[in-house]
C-alpha atoms as a PDB file:
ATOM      1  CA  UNK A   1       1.961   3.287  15.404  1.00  0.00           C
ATOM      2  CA  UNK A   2      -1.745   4.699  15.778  1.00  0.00           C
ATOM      3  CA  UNK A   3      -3.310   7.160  13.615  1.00  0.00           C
ATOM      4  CA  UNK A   4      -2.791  10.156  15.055  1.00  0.00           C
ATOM      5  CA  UNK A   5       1.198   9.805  15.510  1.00  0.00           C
ATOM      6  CA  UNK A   6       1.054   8.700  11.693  1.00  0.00           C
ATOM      7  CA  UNK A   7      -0.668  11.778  10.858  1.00  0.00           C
ATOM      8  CA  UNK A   8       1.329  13.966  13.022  1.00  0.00           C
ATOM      9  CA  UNK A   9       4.880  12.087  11.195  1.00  0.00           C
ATOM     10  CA  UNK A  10       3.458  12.850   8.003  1.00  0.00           C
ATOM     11  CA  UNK A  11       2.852  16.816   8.625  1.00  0.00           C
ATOM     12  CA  UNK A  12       6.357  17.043   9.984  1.00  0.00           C
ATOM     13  CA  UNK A  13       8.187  15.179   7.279  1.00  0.00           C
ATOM     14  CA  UNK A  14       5.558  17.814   4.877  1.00  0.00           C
ATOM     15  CA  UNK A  15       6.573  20.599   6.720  1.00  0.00           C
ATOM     16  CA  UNK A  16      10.367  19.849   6.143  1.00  0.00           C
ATOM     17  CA  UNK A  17      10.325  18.780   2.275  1.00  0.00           C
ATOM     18  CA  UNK A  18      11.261  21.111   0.101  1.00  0.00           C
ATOM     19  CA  UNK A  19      11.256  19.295  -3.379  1.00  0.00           C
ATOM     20  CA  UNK A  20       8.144  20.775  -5.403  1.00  0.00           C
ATOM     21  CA  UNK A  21       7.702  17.464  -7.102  1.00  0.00           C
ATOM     22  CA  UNK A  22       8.234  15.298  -3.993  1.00  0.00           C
ATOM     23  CA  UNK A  23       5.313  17.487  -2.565  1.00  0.00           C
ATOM     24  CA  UNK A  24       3.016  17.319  -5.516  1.00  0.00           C
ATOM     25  CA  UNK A  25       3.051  13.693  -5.629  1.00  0.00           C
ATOM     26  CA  UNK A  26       2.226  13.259  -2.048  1.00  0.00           C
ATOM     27  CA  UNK A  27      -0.713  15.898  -3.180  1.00  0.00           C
ATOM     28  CA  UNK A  28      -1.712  13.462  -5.595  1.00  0.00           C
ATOM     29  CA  UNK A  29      -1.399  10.444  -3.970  1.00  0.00           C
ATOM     30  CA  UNK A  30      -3.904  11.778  -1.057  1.00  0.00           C
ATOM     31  CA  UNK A  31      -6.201  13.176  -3.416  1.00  0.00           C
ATOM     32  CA  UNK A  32      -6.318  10.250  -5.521  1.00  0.00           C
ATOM     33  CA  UNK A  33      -7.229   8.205  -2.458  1.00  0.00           C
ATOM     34  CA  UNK A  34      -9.813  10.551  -1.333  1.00  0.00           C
ATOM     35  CA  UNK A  35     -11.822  10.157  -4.971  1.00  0.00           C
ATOM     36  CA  UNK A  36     -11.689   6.153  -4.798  1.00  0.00           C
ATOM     37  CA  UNK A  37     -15.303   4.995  -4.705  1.00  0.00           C
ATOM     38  CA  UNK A  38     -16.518   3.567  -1.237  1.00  0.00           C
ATOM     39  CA  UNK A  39     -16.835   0.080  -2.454  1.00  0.00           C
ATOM     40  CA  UNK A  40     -13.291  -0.177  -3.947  1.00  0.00           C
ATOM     41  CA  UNK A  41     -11.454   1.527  -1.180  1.00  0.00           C
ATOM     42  CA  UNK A  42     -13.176  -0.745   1.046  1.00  0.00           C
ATOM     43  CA  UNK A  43     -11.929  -3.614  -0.926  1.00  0.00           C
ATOM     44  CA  UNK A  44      -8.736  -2.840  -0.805  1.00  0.00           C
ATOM     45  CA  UNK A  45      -8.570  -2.230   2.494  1.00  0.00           C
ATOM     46  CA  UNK A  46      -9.624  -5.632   3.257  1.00  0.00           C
ATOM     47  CA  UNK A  47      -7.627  -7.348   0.902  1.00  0.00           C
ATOM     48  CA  UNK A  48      -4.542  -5.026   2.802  1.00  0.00           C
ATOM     49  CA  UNK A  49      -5.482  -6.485   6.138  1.00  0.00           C
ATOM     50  CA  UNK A  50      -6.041  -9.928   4.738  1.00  0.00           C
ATOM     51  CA  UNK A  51      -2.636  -9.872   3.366  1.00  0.00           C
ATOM     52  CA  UNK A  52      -1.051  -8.763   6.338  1.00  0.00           C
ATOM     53  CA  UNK A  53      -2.382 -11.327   8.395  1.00  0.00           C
ATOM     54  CA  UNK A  54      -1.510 -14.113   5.962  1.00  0.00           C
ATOM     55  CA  UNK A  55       2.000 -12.843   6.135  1.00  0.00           C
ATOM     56  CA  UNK A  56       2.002 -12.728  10.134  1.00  0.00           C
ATOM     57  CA  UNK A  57       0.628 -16.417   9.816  1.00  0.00           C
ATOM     58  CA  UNK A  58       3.537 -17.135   7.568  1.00  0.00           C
ATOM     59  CA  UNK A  59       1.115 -17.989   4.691  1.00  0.00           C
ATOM     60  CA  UNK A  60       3.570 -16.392   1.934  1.00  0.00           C
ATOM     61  CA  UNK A  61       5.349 -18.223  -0.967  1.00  0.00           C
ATOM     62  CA  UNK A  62       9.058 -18.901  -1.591  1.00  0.00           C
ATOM     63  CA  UNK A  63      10.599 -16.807  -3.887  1.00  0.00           C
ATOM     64  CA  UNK A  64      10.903 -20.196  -5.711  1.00  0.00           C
ATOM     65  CA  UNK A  65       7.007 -21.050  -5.245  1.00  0.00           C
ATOM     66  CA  UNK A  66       6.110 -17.934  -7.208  1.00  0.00           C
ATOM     67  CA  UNK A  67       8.194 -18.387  -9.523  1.00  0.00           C
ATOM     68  CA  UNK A  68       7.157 -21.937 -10.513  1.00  0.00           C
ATOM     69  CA  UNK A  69       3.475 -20.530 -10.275  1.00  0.00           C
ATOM     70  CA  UNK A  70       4.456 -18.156 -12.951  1.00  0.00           C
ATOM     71  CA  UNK A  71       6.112 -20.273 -15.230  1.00  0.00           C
ATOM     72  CA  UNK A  72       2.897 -21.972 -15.262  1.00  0.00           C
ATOM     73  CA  UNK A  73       0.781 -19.243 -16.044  1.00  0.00           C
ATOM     74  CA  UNK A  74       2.839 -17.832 -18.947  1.00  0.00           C
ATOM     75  CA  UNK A  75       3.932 -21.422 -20.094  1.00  0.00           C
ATOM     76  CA  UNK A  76      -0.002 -22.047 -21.219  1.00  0.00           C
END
């Protein structure tokens, strides 16, 4: 899905909702992401992309895997 038809699905779905509180989140949430500093939101980004790529590779962990990875983190 490019931009643009994102954009466009997200004004319709906005233009539809009438919960007050579902549309001052989505205020919030794009407001929020606006005031991010250009290094962090950059950094995230990239970790985003980095993750999504490792998943297309399948590089992801059994549901098993993370939890034995945990165990050993809290276990110390």
């Amino acid at each position: 899905m490019s931009e643009s038809e994102i954009k466009t699905e997200i004004k319709e779905l906005i233009e539809v909702e009438s919960d007050l509180n579902v549309l001052k989140k989505i205020r919030n949430i794009l407001t929020e992401a606006n005031e991010l500093e250009p290094a962090l939101k950059r950094k995230l980004i990239s970790r985003a992309l980095k993750a999504k790529e490792d998943a297309e590779k399948d590089r992801t962990f059994t549901k098993e895997e993370v939890e034995k990875r945990l165990e050993h983190i809290f276990k110390d």
